[in-house]
C-alpha atoms as a PDB file:
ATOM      1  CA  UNK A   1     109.344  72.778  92.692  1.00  0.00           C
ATOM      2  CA  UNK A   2     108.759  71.905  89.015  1.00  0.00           C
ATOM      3  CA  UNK A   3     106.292  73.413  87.039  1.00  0.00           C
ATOM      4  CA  UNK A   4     103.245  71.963  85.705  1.00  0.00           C
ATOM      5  CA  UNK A   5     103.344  69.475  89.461  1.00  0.00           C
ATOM      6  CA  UNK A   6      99.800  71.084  91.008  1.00  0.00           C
ATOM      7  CA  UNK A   7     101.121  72.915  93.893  1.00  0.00           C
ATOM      8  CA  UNK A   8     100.603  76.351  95.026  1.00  0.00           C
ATOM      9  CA  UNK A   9     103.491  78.656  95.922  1.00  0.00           C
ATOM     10  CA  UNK A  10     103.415  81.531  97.881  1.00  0.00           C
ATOM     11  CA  UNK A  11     105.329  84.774  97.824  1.00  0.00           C
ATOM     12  CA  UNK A  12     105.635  88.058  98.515  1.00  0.00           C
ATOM     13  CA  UNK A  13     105.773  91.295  96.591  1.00  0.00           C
ATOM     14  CA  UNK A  14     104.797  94.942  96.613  1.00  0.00           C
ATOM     15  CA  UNK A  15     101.294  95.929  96.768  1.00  0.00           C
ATOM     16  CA  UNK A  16     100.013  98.718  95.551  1.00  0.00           C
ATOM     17  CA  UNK A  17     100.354 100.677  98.793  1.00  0.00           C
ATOM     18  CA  UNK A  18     103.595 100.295  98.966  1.00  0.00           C
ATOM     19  CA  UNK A  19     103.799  97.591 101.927  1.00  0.00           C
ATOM     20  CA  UNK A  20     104.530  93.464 101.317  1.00  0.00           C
ATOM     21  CA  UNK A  21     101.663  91.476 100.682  1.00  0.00           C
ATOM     22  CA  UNK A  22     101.237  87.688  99.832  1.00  0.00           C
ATOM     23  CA  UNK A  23      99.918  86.282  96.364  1.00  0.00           C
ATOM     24  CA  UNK A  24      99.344  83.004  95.380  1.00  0.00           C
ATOM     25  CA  UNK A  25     100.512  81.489  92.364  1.00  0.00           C
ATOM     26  CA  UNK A  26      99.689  78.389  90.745  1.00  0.00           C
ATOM     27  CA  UNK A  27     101.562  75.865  88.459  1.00  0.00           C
ATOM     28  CA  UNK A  28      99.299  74.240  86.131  1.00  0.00           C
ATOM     29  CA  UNK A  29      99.964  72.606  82.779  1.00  0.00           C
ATOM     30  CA  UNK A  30     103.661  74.164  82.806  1.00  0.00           C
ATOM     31  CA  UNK A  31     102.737  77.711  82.829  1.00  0.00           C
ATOM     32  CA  UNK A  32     102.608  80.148  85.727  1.00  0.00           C
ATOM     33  CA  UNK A  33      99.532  81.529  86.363  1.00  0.00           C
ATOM     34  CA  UNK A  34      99.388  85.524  87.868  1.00  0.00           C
ATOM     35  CA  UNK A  35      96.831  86.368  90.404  1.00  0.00           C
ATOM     36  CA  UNK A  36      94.438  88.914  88.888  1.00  0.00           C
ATOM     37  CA  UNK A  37      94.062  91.887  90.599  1.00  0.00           C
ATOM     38  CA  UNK A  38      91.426  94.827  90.309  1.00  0.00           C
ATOM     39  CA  UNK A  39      88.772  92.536  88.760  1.00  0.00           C
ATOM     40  CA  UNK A  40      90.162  91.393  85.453  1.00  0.00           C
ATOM     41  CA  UNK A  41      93.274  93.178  85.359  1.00  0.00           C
ATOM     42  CA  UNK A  42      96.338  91.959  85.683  1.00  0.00           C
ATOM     43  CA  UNK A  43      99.752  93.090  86.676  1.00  0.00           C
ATOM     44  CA  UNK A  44     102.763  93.007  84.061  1.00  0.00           C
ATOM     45  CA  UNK A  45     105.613  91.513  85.148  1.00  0.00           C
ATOM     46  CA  UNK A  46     109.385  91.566  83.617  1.00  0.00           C
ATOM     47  CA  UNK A  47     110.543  88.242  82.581  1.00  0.00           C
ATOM     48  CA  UNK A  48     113.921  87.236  81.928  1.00  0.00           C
ATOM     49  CA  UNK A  49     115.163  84.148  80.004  1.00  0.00           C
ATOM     50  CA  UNK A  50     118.568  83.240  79.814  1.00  0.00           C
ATOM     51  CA  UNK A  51     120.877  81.224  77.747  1.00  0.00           C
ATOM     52  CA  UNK A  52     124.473  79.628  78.310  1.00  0.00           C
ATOM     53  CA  UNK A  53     126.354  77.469  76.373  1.00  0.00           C
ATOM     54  CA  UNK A  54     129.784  75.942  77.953  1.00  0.00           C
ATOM     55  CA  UNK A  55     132.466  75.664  75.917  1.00  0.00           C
ATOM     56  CA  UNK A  56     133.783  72.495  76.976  1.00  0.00           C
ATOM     57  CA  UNK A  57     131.953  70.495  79.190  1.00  0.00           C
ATOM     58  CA  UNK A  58     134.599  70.080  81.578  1.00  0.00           C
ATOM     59  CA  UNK A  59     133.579  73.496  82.829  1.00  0.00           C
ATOM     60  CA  UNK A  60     130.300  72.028  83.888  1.00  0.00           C
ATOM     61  CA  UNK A  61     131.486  71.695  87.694  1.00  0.00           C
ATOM     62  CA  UNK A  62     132.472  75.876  87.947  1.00  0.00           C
ATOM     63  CA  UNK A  63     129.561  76.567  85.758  1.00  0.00           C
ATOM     64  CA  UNK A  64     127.721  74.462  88.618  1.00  0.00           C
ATOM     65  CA  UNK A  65     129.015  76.184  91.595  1.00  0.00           C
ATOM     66  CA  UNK A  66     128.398  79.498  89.619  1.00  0.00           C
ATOM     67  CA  UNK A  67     125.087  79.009  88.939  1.00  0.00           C
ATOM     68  CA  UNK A  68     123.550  77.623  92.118  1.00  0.00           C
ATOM     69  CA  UNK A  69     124.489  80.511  94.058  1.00  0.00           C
ATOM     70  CA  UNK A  70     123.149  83.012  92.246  1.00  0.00           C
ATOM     71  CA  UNK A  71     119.662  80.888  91.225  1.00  0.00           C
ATOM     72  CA  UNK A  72     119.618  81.187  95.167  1.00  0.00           C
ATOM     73  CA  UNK A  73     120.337  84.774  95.114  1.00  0.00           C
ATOM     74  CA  UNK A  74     117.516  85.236  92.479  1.00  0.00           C
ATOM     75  CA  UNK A  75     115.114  83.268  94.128  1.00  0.00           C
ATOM     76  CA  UNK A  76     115.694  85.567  97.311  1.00  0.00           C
ATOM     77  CA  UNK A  77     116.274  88.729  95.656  1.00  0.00           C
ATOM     78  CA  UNK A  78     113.590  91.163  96.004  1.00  0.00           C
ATOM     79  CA  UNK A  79     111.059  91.758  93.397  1.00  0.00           C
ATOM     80  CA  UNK A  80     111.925  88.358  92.301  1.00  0.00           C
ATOM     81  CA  UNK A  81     108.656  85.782  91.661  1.00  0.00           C
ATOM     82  CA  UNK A  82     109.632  83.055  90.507  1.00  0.00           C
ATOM     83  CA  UNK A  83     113.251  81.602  89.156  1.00  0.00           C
ATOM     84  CA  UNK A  84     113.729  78.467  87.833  1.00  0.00           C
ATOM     85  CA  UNK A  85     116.469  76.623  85.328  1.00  0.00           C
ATOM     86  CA  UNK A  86     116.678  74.057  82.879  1.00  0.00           C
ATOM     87  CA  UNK A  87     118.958  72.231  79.905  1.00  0.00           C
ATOM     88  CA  UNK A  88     117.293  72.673  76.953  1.00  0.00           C
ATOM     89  CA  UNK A  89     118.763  71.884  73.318  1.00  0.00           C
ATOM     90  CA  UNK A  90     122.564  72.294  74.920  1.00  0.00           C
ATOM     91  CA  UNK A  91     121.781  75.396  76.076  1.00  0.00           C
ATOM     92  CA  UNK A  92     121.411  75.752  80.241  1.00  0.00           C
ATOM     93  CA  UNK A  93     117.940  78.257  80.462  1.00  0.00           C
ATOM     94  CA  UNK A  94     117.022  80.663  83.684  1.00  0.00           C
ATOM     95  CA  UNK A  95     113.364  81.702  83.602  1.00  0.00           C
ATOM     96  CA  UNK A  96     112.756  84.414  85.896  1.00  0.00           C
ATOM     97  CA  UNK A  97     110.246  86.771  86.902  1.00  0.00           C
ATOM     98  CA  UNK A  98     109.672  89.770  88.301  1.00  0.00           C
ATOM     99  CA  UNK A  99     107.610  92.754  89.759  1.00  0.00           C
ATOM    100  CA  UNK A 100     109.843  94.976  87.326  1.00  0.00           C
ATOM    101  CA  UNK A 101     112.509  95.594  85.158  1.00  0.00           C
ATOM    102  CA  UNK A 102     113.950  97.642  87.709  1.00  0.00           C
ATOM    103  CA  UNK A 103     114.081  94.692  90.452  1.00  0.00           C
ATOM    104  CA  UNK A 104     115.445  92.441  87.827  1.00  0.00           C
ATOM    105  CA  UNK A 105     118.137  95.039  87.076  1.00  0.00           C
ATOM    106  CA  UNK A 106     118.730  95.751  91.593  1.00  0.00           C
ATOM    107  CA  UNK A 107     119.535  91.804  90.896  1.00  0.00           C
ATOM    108  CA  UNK A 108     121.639  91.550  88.449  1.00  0.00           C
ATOM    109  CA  UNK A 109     123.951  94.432  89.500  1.00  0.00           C
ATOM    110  CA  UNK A 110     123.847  92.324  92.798  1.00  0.00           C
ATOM    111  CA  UNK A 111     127.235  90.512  94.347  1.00  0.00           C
ATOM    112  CA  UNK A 112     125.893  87.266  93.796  1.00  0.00           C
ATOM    113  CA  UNK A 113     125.119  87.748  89.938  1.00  0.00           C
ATOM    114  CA  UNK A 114     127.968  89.782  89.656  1.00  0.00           C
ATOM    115  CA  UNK A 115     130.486  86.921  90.813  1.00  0.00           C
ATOM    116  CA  UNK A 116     128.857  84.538  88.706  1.00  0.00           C
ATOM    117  CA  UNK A 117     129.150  86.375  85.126  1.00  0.00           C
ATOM    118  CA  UNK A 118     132.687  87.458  86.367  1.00  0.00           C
ATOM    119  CA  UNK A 119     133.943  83.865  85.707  1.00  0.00           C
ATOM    120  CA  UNK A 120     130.652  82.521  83.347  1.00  0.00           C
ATOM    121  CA  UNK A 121     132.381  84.573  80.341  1.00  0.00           C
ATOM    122  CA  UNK A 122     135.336  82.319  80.863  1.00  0.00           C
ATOM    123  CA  UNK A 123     133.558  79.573  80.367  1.00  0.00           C
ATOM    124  CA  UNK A 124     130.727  80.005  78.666  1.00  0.00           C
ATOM    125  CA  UNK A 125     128.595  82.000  76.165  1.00  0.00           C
ATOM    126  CA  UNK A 126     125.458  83.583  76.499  1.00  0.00           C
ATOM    127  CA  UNK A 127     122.163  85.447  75.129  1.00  0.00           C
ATOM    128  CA  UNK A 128     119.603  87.008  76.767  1.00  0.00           C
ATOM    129  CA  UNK A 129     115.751  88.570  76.381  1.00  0.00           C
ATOM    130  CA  UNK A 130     113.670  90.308  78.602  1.00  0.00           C
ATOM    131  CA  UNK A 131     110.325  91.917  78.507  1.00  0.00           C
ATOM    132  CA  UNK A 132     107.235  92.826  80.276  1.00  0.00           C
ATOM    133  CA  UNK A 133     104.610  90.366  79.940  1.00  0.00           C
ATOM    134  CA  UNK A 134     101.260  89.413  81.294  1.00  0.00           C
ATOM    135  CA  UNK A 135     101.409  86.058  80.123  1.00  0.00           C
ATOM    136  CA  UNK A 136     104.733  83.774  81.860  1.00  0.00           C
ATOM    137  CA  UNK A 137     105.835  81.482  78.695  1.00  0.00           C
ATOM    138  CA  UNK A 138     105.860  78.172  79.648  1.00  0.00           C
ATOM    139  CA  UNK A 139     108.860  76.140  79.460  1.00  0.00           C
ATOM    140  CA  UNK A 140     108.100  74.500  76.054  1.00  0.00           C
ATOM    141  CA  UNK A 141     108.243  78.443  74.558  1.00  0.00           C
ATOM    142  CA  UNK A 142     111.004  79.546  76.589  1.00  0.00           C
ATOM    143  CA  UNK A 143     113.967  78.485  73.812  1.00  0.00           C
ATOM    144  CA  UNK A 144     112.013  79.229  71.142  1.00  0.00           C
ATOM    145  CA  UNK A 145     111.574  82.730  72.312  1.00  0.00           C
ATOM    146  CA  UNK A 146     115.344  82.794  73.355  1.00  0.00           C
ATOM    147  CA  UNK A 147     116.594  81.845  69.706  1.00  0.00           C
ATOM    148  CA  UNK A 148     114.425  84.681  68.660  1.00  0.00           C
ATOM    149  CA  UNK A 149     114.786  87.974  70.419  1.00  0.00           C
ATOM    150  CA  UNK A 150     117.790  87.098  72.698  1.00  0.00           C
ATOM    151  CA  UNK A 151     120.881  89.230  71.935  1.00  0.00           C
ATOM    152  CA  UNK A 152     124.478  88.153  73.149  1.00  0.00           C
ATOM    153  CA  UNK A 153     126.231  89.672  76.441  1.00  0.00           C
END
């Protein structure tokens, strides 16, 4: 579902208590908006952005059957929020988000990920940045933030 289209999505994650709940989020003008919990207060989450660059474009196909796999995988994974992709600049961006850096990390040591960066150094390079944030960057800050504080695999 793209961002910024209106519609709620709803997921699980841990509550507080230790046992699966559901939140709601909502897309609106391009940014994901966090429930707030306890009042005011909200929850930090890890986000991850992501960076690839092929180095010929006649690895798109691999890079393709790579990458949809393991957006799947993401999407799935536990402790996972929300993952998207996009092309931005030449670069092909994942945006994900998470309950913590420690699900992010349960991911990416996962044998979907695992697979995919197997072969993705073959064909391509990559940065990446992740931090805990209360705020999700919308996808007009996502490169931005990427050139900035990403650092190379």
């Amino acid at each position: 579902m793209p961002v910024g289209s209106g519609f709620l999505r709803m997921a699980v994650r841990d509550g507080h208590n230790g046992r699966r709940e559901r939140c709601h989020f909502v897309y609106a003008t391009d940014r994901l908006c966090l429930p707030e919990t306890n009042g005011s207060e909200r929850d930090m989450t890890y986000v991850s952005i992501t960076g690839l660059r092929l180095k010929a474009i006649w690895h798109y196909p691999h890079f393709m059957r790579l990458s949809i796999p393991a957006m799947a995988a993401a999407q799935s994974a536990e402790g996972c929020l929300s993952a998207s992709a996009r092309h931005i600049n030449g670069v092909h961006h994942t945006l994900s988000v998470w309950t913590s850096r420690e699900a992010m990390l349960v991911f990416m040591r996962g044998k979907a990920h695992r697979l995919a960066m197997k072969d993705l150094q073959k064909i391509a390079t990559g940065k990446t940045y992740g931090a805990e944030m209360e705020e999700i960057p919308d996808w007009s800050e996502v490169h931005a933030l990427w050139e900035k504080n990403a650092r190379s695999y």
